[in-house]
Structures are given as C-alpha cells and as structure tokens.
C-alpha atoms as a PDB file:
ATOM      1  CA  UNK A   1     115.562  11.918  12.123  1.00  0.00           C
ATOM      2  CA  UNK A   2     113.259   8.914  11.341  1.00  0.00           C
ATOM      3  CA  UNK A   3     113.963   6.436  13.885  1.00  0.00           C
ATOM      4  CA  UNK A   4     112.827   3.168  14.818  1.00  0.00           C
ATOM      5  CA  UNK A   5     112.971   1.806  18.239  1.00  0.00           C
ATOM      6  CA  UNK A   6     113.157  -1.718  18.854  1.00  0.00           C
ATOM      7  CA  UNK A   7     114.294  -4.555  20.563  1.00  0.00           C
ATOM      8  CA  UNK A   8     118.077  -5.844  20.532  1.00  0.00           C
ATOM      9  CA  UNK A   9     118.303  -9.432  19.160  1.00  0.00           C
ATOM     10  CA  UNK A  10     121.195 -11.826  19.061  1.00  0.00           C
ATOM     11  CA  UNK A  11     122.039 -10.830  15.379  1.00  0.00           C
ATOM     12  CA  UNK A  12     122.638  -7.330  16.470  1.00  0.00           C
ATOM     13  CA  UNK A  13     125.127  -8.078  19.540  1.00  0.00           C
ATOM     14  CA  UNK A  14     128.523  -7.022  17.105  1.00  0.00           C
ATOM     15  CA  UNK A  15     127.598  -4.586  15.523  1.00  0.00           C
ATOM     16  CA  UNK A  16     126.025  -3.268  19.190  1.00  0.00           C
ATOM     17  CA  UNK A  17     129.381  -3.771  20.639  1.00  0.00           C
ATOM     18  CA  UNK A  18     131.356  -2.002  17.957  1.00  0.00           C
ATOM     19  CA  UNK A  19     128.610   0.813  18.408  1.00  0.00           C
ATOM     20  CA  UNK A  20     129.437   1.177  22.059  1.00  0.00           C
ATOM     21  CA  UNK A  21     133.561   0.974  21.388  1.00  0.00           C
ATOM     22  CA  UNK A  22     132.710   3.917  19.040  1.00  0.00           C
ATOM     23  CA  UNK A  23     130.350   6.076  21.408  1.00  0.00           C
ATOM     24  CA  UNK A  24     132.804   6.072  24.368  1.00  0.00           C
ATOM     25  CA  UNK A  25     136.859   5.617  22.519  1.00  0.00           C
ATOM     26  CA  UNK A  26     138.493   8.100  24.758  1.00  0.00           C
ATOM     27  CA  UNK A  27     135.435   9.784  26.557  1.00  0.00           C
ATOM     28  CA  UNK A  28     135.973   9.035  29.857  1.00  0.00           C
ATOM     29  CA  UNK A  29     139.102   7.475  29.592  1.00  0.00           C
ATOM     30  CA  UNK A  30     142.176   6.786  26.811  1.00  0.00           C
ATOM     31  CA  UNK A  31     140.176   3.692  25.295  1.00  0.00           C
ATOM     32  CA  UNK A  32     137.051   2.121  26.652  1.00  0.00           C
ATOM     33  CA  UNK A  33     135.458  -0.662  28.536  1.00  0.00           C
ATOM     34  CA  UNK A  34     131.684  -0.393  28.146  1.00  0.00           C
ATOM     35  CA  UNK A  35     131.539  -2.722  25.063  1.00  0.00           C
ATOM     36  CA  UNK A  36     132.887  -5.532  27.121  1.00  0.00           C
ATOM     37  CA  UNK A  37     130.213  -4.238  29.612  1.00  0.00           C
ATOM     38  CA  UNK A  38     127.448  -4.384  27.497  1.00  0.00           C
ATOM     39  CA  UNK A  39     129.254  -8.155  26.506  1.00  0.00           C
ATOM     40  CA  UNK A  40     128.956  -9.320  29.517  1.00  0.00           C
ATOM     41  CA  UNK A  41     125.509  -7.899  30.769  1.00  0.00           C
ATOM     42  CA  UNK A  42     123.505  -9.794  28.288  1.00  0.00           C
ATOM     43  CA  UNK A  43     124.374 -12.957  30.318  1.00  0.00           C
ATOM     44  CA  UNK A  44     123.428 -11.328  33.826  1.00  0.00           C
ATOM     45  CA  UNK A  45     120.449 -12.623  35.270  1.00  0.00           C
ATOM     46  CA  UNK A  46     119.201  -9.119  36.380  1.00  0.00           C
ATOM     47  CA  UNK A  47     119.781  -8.112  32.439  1.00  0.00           C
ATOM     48  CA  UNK A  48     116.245  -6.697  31.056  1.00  0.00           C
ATOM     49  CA  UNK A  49     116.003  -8.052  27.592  1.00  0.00           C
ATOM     50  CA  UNK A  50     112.447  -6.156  27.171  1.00  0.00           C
ATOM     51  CA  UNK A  51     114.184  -3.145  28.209  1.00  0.00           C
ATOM     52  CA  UNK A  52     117.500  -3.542  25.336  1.00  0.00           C
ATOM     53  CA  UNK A  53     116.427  -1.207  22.914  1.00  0.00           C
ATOM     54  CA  UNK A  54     117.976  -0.512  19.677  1.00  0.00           C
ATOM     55  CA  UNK A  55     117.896   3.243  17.399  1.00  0.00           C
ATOM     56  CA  UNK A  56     117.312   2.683  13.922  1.00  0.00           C
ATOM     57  CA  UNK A  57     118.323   4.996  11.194  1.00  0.00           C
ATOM     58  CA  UNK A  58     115.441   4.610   8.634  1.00  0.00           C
ATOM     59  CA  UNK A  59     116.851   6.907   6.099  1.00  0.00           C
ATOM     60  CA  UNK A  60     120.393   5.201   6.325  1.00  0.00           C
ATOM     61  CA  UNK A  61     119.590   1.818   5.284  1.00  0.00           C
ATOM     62  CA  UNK A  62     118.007   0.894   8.605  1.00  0.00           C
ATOM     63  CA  UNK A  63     121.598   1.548  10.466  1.00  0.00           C
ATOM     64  CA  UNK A  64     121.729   0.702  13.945  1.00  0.00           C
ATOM     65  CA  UNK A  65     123.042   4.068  15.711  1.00  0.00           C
ATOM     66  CA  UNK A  66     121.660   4.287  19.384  1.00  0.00           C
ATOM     67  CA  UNK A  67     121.413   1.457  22.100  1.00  0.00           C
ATOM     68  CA  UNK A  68     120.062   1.517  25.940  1.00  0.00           C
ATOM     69  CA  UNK A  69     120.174  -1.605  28.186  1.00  0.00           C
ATOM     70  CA  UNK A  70     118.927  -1.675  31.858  1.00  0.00           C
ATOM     71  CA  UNK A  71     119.203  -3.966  35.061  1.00  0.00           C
ATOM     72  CA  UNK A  72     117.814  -4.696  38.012  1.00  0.00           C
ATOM     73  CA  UNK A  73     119.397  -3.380  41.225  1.00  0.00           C
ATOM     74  CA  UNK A  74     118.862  -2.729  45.206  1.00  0.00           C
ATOM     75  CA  UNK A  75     118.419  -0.359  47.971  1.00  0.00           C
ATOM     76  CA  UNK A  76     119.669  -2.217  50.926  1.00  0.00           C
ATOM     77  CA  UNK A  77     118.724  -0.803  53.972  1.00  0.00           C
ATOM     78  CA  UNK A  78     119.750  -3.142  57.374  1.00  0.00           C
ATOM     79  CA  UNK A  79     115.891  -4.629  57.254  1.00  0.00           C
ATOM     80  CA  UNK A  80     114.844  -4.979  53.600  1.00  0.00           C
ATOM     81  CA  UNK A  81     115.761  -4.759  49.567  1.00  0.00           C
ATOM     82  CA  UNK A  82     114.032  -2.980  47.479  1.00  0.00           C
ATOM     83  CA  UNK A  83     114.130  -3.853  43.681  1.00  0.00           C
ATOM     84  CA  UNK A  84     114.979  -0.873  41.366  1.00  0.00           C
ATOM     85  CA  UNK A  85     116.629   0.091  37.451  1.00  0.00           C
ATOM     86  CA  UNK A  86     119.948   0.895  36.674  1.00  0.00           C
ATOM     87  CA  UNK A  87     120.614   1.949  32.740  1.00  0.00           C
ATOM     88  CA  UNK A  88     123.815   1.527  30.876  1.00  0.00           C
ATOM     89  CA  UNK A  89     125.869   1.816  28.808  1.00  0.00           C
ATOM     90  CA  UNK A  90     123.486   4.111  26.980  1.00  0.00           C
ATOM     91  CA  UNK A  91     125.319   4.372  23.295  1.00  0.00           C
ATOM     92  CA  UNK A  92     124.875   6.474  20.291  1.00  0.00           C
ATOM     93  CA  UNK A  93     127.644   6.840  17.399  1.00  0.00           C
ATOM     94  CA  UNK A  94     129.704   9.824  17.118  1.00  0.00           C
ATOM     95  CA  UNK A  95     128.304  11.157  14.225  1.00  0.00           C
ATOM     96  CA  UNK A  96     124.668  11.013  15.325  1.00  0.00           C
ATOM     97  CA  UNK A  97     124.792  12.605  18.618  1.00  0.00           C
ATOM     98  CA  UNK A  98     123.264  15.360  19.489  1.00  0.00           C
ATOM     99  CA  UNK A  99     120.230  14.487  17.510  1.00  0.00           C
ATOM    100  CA  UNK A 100     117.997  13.784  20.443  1.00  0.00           C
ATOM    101  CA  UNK A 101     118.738   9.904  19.863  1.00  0.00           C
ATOM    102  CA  UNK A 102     119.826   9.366  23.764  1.00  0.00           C
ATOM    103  CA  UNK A 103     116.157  11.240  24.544  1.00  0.00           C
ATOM    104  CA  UNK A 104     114.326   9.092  22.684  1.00  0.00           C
ATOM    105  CA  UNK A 105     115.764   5.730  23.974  1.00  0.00           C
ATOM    106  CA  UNK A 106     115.797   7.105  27.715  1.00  0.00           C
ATOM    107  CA  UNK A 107     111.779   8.543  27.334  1.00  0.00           C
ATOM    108  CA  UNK A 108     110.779   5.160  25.609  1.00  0.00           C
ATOM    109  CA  UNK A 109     112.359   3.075  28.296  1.00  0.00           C
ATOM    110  CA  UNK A 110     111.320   4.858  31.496  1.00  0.00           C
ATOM    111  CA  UNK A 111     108.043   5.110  30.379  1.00  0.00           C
ATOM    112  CA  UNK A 112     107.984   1.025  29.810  1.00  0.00           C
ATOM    113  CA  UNK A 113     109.616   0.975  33.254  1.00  0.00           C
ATOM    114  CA  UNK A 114     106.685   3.076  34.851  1.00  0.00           C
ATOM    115  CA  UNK A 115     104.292   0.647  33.061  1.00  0.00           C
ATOM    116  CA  UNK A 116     106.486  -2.334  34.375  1.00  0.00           C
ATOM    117  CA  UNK A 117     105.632  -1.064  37.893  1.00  0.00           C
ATOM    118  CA  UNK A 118     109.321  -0.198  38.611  1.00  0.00           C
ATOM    119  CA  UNK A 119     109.758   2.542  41.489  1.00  0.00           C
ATOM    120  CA  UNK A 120     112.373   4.198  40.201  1.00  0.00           C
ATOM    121  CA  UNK A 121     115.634   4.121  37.735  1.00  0.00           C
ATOM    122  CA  UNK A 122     118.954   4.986  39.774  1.00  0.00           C
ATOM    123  CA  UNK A 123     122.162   5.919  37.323  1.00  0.00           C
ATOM    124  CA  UNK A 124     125.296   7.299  37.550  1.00  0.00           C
ATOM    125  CA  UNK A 125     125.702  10.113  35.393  1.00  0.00           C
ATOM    126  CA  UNK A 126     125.715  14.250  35.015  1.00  0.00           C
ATOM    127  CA  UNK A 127     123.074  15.981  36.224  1.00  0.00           C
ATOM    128  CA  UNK A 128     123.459  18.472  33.923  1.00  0.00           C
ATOM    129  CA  UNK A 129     122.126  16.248  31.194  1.00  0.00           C
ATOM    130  CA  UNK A 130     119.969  14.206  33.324  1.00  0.00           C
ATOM    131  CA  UNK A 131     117.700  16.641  34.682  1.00  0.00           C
ATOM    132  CA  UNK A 132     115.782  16.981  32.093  1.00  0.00           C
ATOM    133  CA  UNK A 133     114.556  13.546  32.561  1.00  0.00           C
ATOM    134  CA  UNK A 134     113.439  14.349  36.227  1.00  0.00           C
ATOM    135  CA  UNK A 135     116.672  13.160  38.015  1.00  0.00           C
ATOM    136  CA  UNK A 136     117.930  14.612  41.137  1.00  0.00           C
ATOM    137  CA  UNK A 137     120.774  13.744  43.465  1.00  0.00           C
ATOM    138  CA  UNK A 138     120.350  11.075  45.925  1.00  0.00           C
ATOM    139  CA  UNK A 139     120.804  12.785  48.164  1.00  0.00           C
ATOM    140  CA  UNK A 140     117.229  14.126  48.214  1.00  0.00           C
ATOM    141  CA  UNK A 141     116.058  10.423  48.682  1.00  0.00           C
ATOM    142  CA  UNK A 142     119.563   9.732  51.514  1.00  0.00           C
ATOM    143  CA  UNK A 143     120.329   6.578  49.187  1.00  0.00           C
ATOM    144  CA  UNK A 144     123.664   6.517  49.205  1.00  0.00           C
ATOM    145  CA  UNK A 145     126.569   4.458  47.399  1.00  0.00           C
ATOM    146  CA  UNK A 146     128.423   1.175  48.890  1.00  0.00           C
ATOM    147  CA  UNK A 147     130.654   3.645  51.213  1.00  0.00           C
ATOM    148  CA  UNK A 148     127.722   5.521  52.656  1.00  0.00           C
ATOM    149  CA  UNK A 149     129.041   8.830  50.835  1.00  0.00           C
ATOM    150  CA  UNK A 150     126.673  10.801  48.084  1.00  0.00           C
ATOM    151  CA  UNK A 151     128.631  10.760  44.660  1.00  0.00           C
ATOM    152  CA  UNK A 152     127.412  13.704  43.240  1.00  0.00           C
ATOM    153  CA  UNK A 153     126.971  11.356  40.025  1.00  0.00           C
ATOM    154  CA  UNK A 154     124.283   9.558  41.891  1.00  0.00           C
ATOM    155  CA  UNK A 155     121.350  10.114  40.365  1.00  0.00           C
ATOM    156  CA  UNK A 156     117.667   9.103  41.093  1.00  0.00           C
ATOM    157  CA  UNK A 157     114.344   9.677  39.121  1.00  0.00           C
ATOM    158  CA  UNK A 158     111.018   7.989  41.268  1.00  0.00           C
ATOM    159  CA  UNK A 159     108.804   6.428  38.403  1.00  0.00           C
ATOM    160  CA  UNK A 160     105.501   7.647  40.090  1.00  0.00           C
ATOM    161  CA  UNK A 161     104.995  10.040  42.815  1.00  0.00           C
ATOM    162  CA  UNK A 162     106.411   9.343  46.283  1.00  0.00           C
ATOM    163  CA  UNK A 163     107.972   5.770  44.910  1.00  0.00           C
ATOM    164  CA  UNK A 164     110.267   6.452  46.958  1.00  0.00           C
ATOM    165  CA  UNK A 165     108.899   7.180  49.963  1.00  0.00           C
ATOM    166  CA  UNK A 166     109.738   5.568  53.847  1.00  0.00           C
ATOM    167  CA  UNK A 167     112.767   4.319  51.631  1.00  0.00           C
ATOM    168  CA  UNK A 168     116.058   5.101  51.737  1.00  0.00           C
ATOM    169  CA  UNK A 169     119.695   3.164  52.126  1.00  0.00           C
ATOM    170  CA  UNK A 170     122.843   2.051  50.183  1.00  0.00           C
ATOM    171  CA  UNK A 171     122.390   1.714  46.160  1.00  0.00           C
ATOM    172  CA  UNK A 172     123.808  -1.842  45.760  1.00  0.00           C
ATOM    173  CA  UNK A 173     124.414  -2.716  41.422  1.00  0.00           C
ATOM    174  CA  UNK A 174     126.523  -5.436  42.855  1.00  0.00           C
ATOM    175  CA  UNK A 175     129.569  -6.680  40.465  1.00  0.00           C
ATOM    176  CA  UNK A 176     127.629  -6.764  37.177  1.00  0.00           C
ATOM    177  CA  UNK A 177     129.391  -3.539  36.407  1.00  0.00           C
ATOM    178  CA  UNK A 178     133.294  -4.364  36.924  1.00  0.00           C
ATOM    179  CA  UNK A 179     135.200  -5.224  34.274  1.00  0.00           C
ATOM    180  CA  UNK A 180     138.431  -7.213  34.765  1.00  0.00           C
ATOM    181  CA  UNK A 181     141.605  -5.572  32.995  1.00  0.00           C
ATOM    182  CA  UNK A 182     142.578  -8.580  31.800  1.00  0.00           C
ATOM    183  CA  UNK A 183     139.176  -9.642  30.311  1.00  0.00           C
ATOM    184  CA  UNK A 184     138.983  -6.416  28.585  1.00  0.00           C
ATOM    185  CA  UNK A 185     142.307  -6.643  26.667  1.00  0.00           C
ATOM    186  CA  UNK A 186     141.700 -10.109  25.549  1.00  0.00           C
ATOM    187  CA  UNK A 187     138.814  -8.756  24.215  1.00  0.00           C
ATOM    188  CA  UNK A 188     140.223  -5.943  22.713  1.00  0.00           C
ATOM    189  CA  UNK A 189     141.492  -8.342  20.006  1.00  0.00           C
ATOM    190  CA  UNK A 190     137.859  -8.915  18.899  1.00  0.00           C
ATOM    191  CA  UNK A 191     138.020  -5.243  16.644  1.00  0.00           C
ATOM    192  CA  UNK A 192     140.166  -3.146  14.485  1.00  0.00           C
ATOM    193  CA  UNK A 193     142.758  -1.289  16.523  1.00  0.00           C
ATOM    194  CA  UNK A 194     142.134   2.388  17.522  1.00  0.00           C
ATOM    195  CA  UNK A 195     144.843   4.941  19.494  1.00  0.00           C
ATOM    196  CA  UNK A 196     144.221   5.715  22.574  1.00  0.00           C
ATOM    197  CA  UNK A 197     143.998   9.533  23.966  1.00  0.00           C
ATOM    198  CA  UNK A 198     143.774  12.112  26.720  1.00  0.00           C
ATOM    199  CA  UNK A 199     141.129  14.488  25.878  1.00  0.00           C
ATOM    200  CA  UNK A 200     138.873  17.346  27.965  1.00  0.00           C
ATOM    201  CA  UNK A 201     135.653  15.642  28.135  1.00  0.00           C
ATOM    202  CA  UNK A 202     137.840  13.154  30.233  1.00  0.00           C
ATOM    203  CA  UNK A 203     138.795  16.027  32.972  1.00  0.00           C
ATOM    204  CA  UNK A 204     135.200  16.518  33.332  1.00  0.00           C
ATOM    205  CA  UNK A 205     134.722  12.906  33.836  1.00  0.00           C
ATOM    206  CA  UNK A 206     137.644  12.699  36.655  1.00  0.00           C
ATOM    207  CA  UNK A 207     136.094  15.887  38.310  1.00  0.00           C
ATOM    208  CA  UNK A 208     132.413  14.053  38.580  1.00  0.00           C
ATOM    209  CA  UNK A 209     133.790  10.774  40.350  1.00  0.00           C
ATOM    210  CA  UNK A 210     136.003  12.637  42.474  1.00  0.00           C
ATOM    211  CA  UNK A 211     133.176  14.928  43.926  1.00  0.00           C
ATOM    212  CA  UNK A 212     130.508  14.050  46.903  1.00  0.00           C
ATOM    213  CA  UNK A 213     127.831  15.883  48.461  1.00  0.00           C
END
C-alpha cells in the first residue's frame, strides 16, 4: 500500500473518532469505548501530539485509515518516578487490516520515541502480536500493575539497551484511560447507530485480562 504517515491535526479529530468506533465495534466488547478515549486524550496533559500519527491511503483519495496516539506514564517505585510511553488506542479500519498498517505506525513511532530519549514504551496488549516489536512480559523487568500482580497483557519493550535497568515497580497510566459509562453513551449520540454483538475475538479478549503470571 502507498501510505503516508503524518501528524493528526484538529481537522482530522471526526473522522479519527469514527475510524476508531469502526476498528474496535464489538472487538473486545458488544460496542466500544476507545473513540471516546481517543476524545478525551487529546486534552490530557501527558497527550504526545508529536507522537499522534495518522495512515494515509494515497491511492484512495488520501483516506485516513490507520491512527496511533501515545502518553506519558510512570513506574512508581516507593523512592522515585520514572517517566515512560504508553500507546493507544492504536486504530486501523476493518477493511485495511492486515496490511501491515498497525507495523508501520508502531515502527515509525518507537523509533521517534528512541530519538525522543524515552526508556521504554509499556502497553497492554497480546504478546502474540507484540513480540515482533521486541515486547516481553513485565515480568522480566518485575514492573507490575496498580495491584502488584503481572497481567499477562503487560507488556514492556526498553527503547535502548538496559533502559531499564536498577528499575523496576508499579506501572501507574493513572485515570487518563477510564471512561465513564455515562460519558460514553452521551457520546454515543455523536454517530450513526450500529448493533451491538458477542463475537470470538471477544473470548480471547476476556481470557487475556483474566490471566496473570
């Protein structure tokens, strides 16, 4: 595909959101949140706007059909903070996935994030599809989450070698990443209505959050 990378800008934010309601309708759950997420991010103050980064569709009229949007986040251990990434909602629509779209925006990103001088990019996610980017469980670094357990959807890739190192203690994205039920069906109203439905990929989904190293 011929695709163009580039910066979000405030003429793009519906058409992003509508993106993201289309990437995850009934993924993980009947419905969605994560374009009310990605709503409310952009007025976080730990929201990276040099790090919002649009897919565009050359071929197609210059179509928007991939987004990736980080934050800053913390280790906490019971002396110090340490500054780190989170990324999400990382979108691409239905009909272009599995086109390597996702790579792209997640290789272009970190490696701006290396150059940033980030130490490292901690997610929650499937390793099965991260891995390939160089993520591992936390485990292997004993960060853990806000219960001192090891989701086995925690996931941590060190920007440089031993980034990491002498640190270790609770990953801390703080409340940037709740929604409020309420918020999100006022919101709902904003777009055209869709049905919501059970489907596999969400058993997979259930099994992930449910299991801890």
């Amino acid at each position: 595909m011929n695709l163009l990378l580039k910066l979000e800008e405030k003429k793009d934010y519906a058409l992003v959101e509508d993106l993201t309601r289309e990437a995850f309708w009934n993924v993980h759950v009947p419905g969605c949140s994560e374009h009310l997420l990605i709503h409310n991010l952009r007025n976080k103050k730990e929201f990276l706007k040099n790090l919002d980064f649009l897919a565009i569709y050359k071929d197609n009229h210059n179509q928007i059909v991939g987004n990736i949007v980080y934050c800053e986040t913390k280790i906490k251990d019971s002396n110090k903070e340490y500054t780190v990434l989170t990324f999400g909602p990382l979108s691409v629509i239905p009909k272009y996935q599995n086109y390597g779209i996702g790579t792209k925006l997640i290789n272009h990103t970190v490696k701006l994030s290396r150059n940033m001088g980030y130490r490292a990019i901690i997610i929650y996610g499937d390793l099965e599809f991260y891995k390939r980017f160089g993520f591992k469980h936390s485990k292997e670094y004993k960060i853990t989450d806000k219960d001192n357990k090891y989701p086995a959807s925690l996931l941590v890739l060190e920007l440089y070698p031993h980034a990491l190192k002498g640190i270790k203690g609770i990953f801390d994205e703080g409340k940037n990443y709740e929604i409020d039920e309420s918020d999100l069906i006022e919101f709902e109203k904003r777009f055209s209505k869709k049905e919501k439905e059970v489907r596999k990929t969400q058993e997979r989904f259930n099994e992930l959050i449910k299991m801890f190293l």
